[in-house]
C-alpha atoms as a PDB file:
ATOM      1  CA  UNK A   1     -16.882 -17.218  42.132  1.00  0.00           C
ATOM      2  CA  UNK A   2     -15.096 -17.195  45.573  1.00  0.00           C
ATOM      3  CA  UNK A   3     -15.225 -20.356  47.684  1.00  0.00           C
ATOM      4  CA  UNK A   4     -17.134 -18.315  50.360  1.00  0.00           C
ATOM      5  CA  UNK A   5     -19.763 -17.275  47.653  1.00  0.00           C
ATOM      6  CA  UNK A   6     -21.012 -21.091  47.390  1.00  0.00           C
ATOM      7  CA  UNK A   7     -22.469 -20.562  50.994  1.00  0.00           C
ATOM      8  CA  UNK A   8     -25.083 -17.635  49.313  1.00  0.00           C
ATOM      9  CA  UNK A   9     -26.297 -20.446  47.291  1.00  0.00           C
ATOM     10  CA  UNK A  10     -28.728 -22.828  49.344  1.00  0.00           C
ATOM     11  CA  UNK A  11     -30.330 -19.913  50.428  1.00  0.00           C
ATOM     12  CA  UNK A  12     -30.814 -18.087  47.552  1.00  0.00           C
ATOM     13  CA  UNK A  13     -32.424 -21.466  45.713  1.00  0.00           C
ATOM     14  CA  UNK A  14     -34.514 -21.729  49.514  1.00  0.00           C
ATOM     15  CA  UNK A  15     -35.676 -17.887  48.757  1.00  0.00           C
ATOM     16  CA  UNK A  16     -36.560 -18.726  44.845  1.00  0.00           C
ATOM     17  CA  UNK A  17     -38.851 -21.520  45.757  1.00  0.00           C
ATOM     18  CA  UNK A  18     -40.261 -19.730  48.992  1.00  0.00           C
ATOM     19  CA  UNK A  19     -41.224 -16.648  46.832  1.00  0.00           C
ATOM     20  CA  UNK A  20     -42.658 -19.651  43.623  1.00  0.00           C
ATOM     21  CA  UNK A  21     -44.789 -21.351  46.496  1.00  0.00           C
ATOM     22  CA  UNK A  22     -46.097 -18.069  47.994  1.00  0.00           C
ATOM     23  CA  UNK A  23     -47.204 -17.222  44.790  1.00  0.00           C
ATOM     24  CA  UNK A  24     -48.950 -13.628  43.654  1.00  0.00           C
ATOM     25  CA  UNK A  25     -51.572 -14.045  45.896  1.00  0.00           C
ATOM     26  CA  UNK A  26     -49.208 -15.006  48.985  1.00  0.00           C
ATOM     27  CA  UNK A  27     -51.459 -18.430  49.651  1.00  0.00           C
ATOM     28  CA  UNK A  28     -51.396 -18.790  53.503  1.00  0.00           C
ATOM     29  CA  UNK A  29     -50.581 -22.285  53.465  1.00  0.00           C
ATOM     30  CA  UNK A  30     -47.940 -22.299  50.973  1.00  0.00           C
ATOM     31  CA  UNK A  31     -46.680 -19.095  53.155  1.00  0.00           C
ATOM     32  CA  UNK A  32     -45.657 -21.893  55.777  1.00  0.00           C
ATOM     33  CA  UNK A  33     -44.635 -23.881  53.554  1.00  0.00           C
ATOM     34  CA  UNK A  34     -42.114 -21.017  51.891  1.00  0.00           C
ATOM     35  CA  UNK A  35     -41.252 -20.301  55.905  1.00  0.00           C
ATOM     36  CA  UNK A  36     -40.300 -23.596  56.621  1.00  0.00           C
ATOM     37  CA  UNK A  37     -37.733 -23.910  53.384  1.00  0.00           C
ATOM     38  CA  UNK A  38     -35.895 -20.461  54.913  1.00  0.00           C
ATOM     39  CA  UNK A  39     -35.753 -21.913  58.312  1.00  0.00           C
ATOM     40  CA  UNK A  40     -34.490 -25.265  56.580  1.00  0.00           C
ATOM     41  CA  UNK A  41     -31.910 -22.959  54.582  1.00  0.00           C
ATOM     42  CA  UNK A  42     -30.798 -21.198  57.890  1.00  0.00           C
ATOM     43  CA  UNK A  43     -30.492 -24.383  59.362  1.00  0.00           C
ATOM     44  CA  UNK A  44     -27.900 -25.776  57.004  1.00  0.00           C
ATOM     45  CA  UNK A  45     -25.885 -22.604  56.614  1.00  0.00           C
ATOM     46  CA  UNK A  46     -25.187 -21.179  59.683  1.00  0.00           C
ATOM     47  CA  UNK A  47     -22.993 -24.095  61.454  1.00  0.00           C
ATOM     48  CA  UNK A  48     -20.807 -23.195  58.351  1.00  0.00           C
ATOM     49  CA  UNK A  49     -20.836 -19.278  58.979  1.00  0.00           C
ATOM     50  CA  UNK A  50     -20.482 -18.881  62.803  1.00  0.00           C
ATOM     51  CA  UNK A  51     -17.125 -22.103  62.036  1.00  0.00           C
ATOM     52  CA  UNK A  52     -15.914 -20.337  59.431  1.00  0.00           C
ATOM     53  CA  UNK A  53     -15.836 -16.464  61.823  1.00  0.00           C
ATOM     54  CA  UNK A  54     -14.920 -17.993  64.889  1.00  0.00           C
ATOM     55  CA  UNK A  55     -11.701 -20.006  63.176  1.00  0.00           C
ATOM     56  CA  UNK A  56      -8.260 -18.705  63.545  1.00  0.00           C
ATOM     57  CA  UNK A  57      -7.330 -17.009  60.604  1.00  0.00           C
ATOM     58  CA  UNK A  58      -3.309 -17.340  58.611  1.00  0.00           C
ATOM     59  CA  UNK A  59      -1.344 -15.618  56.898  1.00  0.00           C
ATOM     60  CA  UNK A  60       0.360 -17.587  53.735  1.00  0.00           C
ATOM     61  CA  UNK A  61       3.277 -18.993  55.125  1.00  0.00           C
ATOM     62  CA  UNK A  62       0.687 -20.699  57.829  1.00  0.00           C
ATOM     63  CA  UNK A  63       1.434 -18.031  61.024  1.00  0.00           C
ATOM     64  CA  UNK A  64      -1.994 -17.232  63.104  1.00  0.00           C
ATOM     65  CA  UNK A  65      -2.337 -13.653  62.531  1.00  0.00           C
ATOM     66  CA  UNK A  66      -6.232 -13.412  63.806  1.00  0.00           C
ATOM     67  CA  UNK A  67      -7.746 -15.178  67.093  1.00  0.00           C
ATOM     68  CA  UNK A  68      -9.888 -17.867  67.006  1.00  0.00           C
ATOM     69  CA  UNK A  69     -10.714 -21.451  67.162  1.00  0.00           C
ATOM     70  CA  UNK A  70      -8.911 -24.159  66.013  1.00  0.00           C
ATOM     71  CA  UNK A  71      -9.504 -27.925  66.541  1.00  0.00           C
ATOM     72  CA  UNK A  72      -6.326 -29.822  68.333  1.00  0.00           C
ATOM     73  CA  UNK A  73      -5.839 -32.113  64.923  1.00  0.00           C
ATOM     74  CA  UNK A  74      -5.244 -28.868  63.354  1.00  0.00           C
ATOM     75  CA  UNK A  75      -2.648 -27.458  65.116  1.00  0.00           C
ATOM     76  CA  UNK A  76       0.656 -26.401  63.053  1.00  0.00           C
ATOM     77  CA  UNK A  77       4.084 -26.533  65.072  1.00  0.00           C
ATOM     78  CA  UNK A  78       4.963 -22.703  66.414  1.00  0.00           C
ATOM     79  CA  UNK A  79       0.989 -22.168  66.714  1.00  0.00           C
ATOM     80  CA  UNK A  80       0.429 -20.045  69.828  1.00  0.00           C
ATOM     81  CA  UNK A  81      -2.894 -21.065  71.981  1.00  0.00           C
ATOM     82  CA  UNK A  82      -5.123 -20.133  75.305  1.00  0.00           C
ATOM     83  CA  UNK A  83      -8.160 -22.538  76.568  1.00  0.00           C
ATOM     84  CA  UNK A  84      -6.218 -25.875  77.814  1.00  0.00           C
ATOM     85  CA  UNK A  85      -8.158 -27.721  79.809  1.00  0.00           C
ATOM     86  CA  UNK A  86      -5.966 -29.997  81.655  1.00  0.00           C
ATOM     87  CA  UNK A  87      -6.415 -32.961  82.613  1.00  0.00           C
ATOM     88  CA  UNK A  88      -9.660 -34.215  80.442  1.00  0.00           C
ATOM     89  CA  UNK A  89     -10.070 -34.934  76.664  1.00  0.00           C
ATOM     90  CA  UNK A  90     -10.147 -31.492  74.355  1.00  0.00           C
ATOM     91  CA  UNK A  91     -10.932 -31.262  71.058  1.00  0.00           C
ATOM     92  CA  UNK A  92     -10.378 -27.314  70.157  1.00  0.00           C
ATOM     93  CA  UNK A  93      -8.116 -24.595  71.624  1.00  0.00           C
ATOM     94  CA  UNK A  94      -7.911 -20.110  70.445  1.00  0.00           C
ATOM     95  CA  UNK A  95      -5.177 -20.007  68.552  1.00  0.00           C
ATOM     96  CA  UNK A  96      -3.666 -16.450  69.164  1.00  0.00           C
ATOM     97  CA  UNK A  97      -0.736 -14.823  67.605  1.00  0.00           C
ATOM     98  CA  UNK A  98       2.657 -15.651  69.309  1.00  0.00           C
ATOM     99  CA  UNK A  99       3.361 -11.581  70.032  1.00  0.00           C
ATOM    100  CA  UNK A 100       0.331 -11.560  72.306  1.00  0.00           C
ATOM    101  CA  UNK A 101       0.075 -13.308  75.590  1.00  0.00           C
ATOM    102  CA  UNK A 102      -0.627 -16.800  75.704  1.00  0.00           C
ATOM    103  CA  UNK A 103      -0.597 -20.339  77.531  1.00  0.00           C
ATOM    104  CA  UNK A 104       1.677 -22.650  75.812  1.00  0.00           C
ATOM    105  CA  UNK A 105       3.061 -22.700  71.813  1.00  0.00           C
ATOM    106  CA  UNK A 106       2.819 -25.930  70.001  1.00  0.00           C
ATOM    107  CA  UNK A 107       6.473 -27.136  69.855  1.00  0.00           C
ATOM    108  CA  UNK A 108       6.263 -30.293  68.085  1.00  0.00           C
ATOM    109  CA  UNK A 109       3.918 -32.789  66.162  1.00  0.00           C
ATOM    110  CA  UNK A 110       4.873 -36.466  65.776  1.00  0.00           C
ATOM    111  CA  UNK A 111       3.115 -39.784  64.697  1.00  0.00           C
ATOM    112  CA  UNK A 112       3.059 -42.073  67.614  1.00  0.00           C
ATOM    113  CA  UNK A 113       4.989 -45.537  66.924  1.00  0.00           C
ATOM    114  CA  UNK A 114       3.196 -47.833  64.563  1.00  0.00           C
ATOM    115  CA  UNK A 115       1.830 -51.406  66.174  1.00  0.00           C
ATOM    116  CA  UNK A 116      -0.981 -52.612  68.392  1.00  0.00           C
ATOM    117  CA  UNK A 117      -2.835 -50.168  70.764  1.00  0.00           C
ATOM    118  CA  UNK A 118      -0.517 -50.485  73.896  1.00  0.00           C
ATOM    119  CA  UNK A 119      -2.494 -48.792  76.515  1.00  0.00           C
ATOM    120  CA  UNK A 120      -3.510 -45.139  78.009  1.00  0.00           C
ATOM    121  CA  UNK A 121      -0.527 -44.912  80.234  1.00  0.00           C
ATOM    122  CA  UNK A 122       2.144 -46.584  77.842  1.00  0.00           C
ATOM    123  CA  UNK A 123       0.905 -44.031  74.773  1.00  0.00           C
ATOM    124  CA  UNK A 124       1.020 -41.079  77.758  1.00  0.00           C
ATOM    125  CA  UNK A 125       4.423 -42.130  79.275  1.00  0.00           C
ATOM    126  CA  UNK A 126       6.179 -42.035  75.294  1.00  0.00           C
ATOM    127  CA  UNK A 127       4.455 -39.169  74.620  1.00  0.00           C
ATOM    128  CA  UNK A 128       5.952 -36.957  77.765  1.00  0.00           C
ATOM    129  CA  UNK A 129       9.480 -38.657  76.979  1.00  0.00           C
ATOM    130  CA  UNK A 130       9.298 -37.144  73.523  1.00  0.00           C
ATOM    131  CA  UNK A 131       7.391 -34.041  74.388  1.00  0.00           C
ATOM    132  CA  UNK A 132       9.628 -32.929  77.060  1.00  0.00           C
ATOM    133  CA  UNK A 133      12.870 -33.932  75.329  1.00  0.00           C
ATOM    134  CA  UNK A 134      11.179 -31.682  72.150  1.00  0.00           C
ATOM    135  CA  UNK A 135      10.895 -28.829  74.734  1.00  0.00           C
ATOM    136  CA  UNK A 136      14.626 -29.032  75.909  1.00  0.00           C
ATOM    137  CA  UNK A 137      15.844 -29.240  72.632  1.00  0.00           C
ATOM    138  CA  UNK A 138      14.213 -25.923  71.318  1.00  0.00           C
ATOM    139  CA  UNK A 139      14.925 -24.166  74.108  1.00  0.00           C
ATOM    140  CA  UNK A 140      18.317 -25.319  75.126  1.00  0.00           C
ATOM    141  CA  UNK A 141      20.426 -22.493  76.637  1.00  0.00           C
ATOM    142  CA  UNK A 142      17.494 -19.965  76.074  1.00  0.00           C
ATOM    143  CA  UNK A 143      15.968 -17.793  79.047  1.00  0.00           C
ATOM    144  CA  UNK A 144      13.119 -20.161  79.549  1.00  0.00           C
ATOM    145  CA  UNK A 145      15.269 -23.403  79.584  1.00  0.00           C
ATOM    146  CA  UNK A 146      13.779 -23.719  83.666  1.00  0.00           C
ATOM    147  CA  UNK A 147      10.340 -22.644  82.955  1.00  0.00           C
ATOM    148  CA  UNK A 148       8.672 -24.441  80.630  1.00  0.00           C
ATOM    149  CA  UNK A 149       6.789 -28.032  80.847  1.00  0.00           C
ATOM    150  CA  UNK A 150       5.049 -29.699  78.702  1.00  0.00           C
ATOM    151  CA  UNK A 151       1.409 -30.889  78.125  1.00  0.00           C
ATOM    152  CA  UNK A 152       0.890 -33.358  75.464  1.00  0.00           C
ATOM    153  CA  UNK A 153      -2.806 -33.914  73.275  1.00  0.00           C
ATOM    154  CA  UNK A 154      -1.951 -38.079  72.463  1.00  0.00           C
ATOM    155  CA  UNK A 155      -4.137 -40.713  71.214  1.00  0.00           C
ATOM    156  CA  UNK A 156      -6.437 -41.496  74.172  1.00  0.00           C
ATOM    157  CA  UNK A 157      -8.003 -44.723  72.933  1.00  0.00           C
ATOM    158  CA  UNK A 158      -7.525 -47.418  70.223  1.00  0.00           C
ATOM    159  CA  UNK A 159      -9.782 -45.753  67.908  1.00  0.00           C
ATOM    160  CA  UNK A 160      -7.620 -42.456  68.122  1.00  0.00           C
ATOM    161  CA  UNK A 161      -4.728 -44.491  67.942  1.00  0.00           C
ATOM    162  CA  UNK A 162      -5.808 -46.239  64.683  1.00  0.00           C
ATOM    163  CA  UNK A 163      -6.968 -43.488  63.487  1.00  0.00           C
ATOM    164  CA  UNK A 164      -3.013 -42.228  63.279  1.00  0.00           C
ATOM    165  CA  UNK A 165      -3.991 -39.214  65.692  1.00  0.00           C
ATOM    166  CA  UNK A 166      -0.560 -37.643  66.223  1.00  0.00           C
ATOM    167  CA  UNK A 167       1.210 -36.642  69.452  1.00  0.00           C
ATOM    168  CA  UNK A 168       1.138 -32.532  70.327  1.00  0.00           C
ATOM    169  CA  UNK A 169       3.407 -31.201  72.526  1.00  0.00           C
ATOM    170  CA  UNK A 170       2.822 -27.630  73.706  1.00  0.00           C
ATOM    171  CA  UNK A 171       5.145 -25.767  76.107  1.00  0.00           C
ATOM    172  CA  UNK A 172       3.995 -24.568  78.915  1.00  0.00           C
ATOM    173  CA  UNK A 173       5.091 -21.917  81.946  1.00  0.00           C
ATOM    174  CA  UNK A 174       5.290 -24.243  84.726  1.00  0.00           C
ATOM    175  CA  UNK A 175       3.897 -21.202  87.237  1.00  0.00           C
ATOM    176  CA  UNK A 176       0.618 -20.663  85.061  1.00  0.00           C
ATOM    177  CA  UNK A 177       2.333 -17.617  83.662  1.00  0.00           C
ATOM    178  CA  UNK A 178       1.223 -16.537  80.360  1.00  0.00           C
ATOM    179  CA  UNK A 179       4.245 -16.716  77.568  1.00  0.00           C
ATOM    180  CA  UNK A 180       4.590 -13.435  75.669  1.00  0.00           C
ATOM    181  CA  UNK A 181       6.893 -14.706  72.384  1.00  0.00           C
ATOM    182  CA  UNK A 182       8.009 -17.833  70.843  1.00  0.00           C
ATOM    183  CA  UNK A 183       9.303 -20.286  72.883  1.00  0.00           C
ATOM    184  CA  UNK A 184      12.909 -20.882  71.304  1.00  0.00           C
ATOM    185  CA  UNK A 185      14.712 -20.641  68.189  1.00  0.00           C
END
Protein backbone atom coordinates (compact mmCIF):
# COMPACT_ATOMS: atom_id res chain seq x y z
CA UNK A 1 0.00 0.00 0.00
CA UNK A 2 1.34 3.54 -0.84
CA UNK A 3 1.77 6.02 2.01
CA UNK A 4 -0.86 8.26 0.26
CA UNK A 5 -3.36 5.24 0.23
CA UNK A 6 -3.58 5.37 4.25
CA UNK A 7 -5.50 8.75 3.74
CA UNK A 8 -8.57 6.51 1.79
CA UNK A 9 -8.82 4.78 5.01
CA UNK A 10 -10.79 6.92 7.72
CA UNK A 11 -13.17 7.50 5.22
CA UNK A 12 -13.78 4.38 3.90
CA UNK A 13 -14.29 2.87 7.75
CA UNK A 14 -16.65 6.50 8.15
CA UNK A 15 -18.64 5.17 4.84
CA UNK A 16 -18.86 1.34 6.28
CA UNK A 17 -20.46 2.42 9.47
CA UNK A 18 -22.62 5.28 7.78
CA UNK A 19 -24.08 2.67 5.30
CA UNK A 20 -24.36 -0.23 8.88
CA UNK A 21 -26.30 2.66 10.77
CA UNK A 22 -28.54 3.62 7.81
CA UNK A 23 -29.47 0.26 7.61
CA UNK A 24 -31.92 -1.46 4.74
CA UNK A 25 -34.58 0.60 5.59
CA UNK A 26 -32.40 3.96 5.57
CA UNK A 27 -33.79 4.88 9.38
CA UNK A 28 -34.06 8.74 9.31
CA UNK A 29 -32.40 9.22 12.45
CA UNK A 30 -29.58 6.96 12.04
CA UNK A 31 -29.41 8.81 8.41
CA UNK A 32 -28.01 11.84 10.56
CA UNK A 33 -26.29 9.97 12.43
CA UNK A 34 -24.39 8.16 9.20
CA UNK A 35 -24.18 12.11 7.87
CA UNK A 36 -22.52 13.31 10.71
CA UNK A 37 -19.62 10.35 10.68
CA UNK A 38 -18.88 11.56 6.73
CA UNK A 39 -18.75 15.12 7.74
CA UNK A 40 -16.51 13.94 10.81
CA UNK A 41 -14.38 11.87 8.13
CA UNK A 42 -14.11 15.00 5.81
CA UNK A 43 -13.18 16.89 8.63
CA UNK A 44 -10.08 14.94 9.54
CA UNK A 45 -8.89 14.30 6.01
CA UNK A 46 -8.91 17.21 4.14
CA UNK A 47 -6.26 19.51 6.19
CA UNK A 48 -4.05 16.49 5.08
CA UNK A 49 -5.12 16.61 1.26
CA UNK A 50 -5.29 20.37 0.39
CA UNK A 51 -1.17 20.29 2.69
CA UNK A 52 -0.17 17.58 0.95
CA UNK A 53 -1.32 19.45 -3.04
CA UNK A 54 -0.39 22.75 -2.13
CA UNK A 55 3.40 21.57 -0.85
CA UNK A 56 6.35 22.04 -3.04
CA UNK A 57 7.14 18.98 -4.60
CA UNK A 58 11.31 17.37 -5.12
CA UNK A 59 12.96 15.61 -7.11
CA UNK A 60 15.43 12.87 -5.33
CA UNK A 61 18.44 14.65 -4.89
CA UNK A 62 16.07 17.34 -2.86
CA UNK A 63 15.78 20.22 -5.94
CA UNK A 64 12.06 21.90 -6.03
CA UNK A 65 10.90 20.85 -9.32
CA UNK A 66 6.95 21.77 -8.67
CA UNK A 67 5.58 25.13 -6.92
CA UNK A 68 4.20 25.22 -3.78
CA UNK A 69 4.28 25.77 -0.14
CA UNK A 70 6.81 25.12 2.11
CA UNK A 71 7.12 26.08 5.83
CA UNK A 72 10.46 28.34 6.64
CA UNK A 73 11.87 25.30 9.06
CA UNK A 74 11.80 23.38 5.96
CA UNK A 75 13.76 25.15 3.74
CA UNK A 76 16.90 23.23 2.08
CA UNK A 77 20.01 25.51 1.11
CA UNK A 78 19.76 26.42 -2.93
CA UNK A 79 15.77 26.34 -2.44
CA UNK A 80 14.36 29.10 -4.66
CA UNK A 81 11.19 31.10 -3.04
CA UNK A 82 8.45 34.09 -3.70
CA UNK A 83 5.99 35.41 -0.73
CA UNK A 84 8.55 37.22 1.84
CA UNK A 85 6.93 39.28 3.91
CA UNK A 86 9.40 41.57 5.33
CA UNK A 87 9.61 42.86 8.19
CA UNK A 88 7.03 40.62 10.47
CA UNK A 89 7.22 36.94 11.65
CA UNK A 90 6.54 34.21 8.61
CA UNK A 91 6.09 30.86 8.93
CA UNK A 92 5.74 29.51 5.09
CA UNK A 93 7.08 30.79 1.74
CA UNK A 94 6.29 29.06 -2.49
CA UNK A 95 9.10 27.39 -3.11
CA UNK A 96 9.60 27.66 -6.98
CA UNK A 97 12.18 26.14 -9.14
CA UNK A 98 15.47 28.20 -9.40
CA UNK A 99 15.05 28.45 -13.57
CA UNK A 100 11.89 30.46 -13.04
CA UNK A 101 11.72 33.91 -11.63
CA UNK A 102 11.90 34.41 -8.11
CA UNK A 103 12.61 36.67 -4.91
CA UNK A 104 15.56 35.45 -3.11
CA UNK A 105 17.34 31.61 -3.00
CA UNK A 106 18.11 30.21 0.35
CA UNK A 107 21.94 30.51 0.57
CA UNK A 108 22.72 29.14 3.84
CA UNK A 109 21.29 27.38 7.05
CA UNK A 110 23.17 27.54 10.37
CA UNK A 111 22.42 26.76 14.12
CA UNK A 112 22.62 29.94 16.03
CA UNK A 113 25.41 29.85 18.93
CA UNK A 114 24.52 27.67 21.84
CA UNK A 115 23.92 29.61 25.46
CA UNK A 116 21.27 31.74 27.12
CA UNK A 117 18.62 33.62 25.01
CA UNK A 118 20.59 36.94 24.39
CA UNK A 119 17.98 39.16 23.00
CA UNK A 120 15.93 40.09 19.61
CA UNK A 121 18.51 42.50 18.38
CA UNK A 122 21.75 40.55 19.54
CA UNK A 123 20.26 37.10 17.73
CA UNK A 124 19.31 39.68 14.56
CA UNK A 125 22.68 41.58 14.52
CA UNK A 126 24.78 37.77 14.39
CA UNK A 127 22.48 36.60 12.15
CA UNK A 128 23.03 39.54 9.32
CA UNK A 129 26.93 39.26 10.11
CA UNK A 130 26.76 35.63 9.07
CA UNK A 131 24.05 35.94 6.49
CA UNK A 132 25.64 38.62 4.57
CA UNK A 133 29.20 37.29 4.86
CA UNK A 134 27.36 33.72 3.47
CA UNK A 135 26.09 35.89 0.54
CA UNK A 136 29.61 37.37 -0.36
CA UNK A 137 31.18 34.25 -0.13
CA UNK A 138 28.93 32.40 -2.76
CA UNK A 139 28.88 34.99 -4.92
CA UNK A 140 32.32 36.41 -4.80
CA UNK A 141 33.48 37.71 -8.22
CA UNK A 142 30.09 36.60 -9.82
CA UNK A 143 27.76 39.14 -11.82
CA UNK A 144 25.55 39.72 -8.86
CA UNK A 145 28.42 40.33 -6.31
CA UNK A 146 26.63 44.29 -6.04
CA UNK A 147 23.13 43.19 -6.10
CA UNK A 148 22.22 40.99 -3.70
CA UNK A 149 21.28 41.51 0.21
CA UNK A 150 20.25 39.47 2.49
CA UNK A 151 17.11 38.77 4.63
CA UNK A 152 17.51 36.41 7.42
CA UNK A 153 14.33 34.03 9.14
CA UNK A 154 16.28 33.83 13.00
CA UNK A 155 14.96 32.76 16.22
CA UNK A 156 12.63 35.60 17.27
CA UNK A 157 12.06 34.67 20.90
CA UNK A 158 13.48 32.37 23.64
CA UNK A 159 11.15 29.69 22.87
CA UNK A 160 12.38 29.65 19.12
CA UNK A 161 15.69 29.96 20.34
CA UNK A 162 15.44 26.88 22.64
CA UNK A 163 13.77 25.25 20.43
CA UNK A 164 17.28 25.19 18.21
CA UNK A 165 15.33 27.12 15.32
CA UNK A 166 18.18 27.71 12.86
CA UNK A 167 19.29 30.91 11.11
CA UNK A 168 18.10 31.25 7.09
CA UNK A 169 19.71 33.43 4.99
CA UNK A 170 18.13 34.09 1.60
CA UNK A 171 19.65 36.41 -1.05
CA UNK A 172 17.94 38.94 -2.19
CA UNK A 173 18.00 41.68 -5.33
CA UNK A 174 18.47 44.75 -3.44
CA UNK A 175 16.10 46.73 -6.26
CA UNK A 176 13.05 44.25 -5.70
CA UNK A 177 14.09 42.61 -8.92
CA UNK A 178 13.11 39.13 -9.33
CA UNK A 179 16.37 36.62 -9.65
CA UNK A 180 16.09 34.35 -12.69
CA UNK A 181 18.98 31.45 -11.73
CA UNK A 182 21.00 30.41 -8.86
CA UNK A 183 22.63 32.84 -7.05
CA UNK A 184 26.42 31.64 -7.26
CA UNK A 185 28.43 28.67 -7.63
Amino acid sequence: MRAGSYGRLPPYLFGVLARMQIGPRGNSRNLWVAVAMLVVAVAIVYPGVVRYLGSAQRDDAGRVISSGSVQITGMHVGDCVDGLVLGGTQTSVTATPCGQPHEAEVVDRTAGPSGDWPGVDAVREGAFSTCDAQIAQKVLGGPLADRLVSVVFFPHDEAAWIRGDPITCLAVDKDGGKLTGPVGS
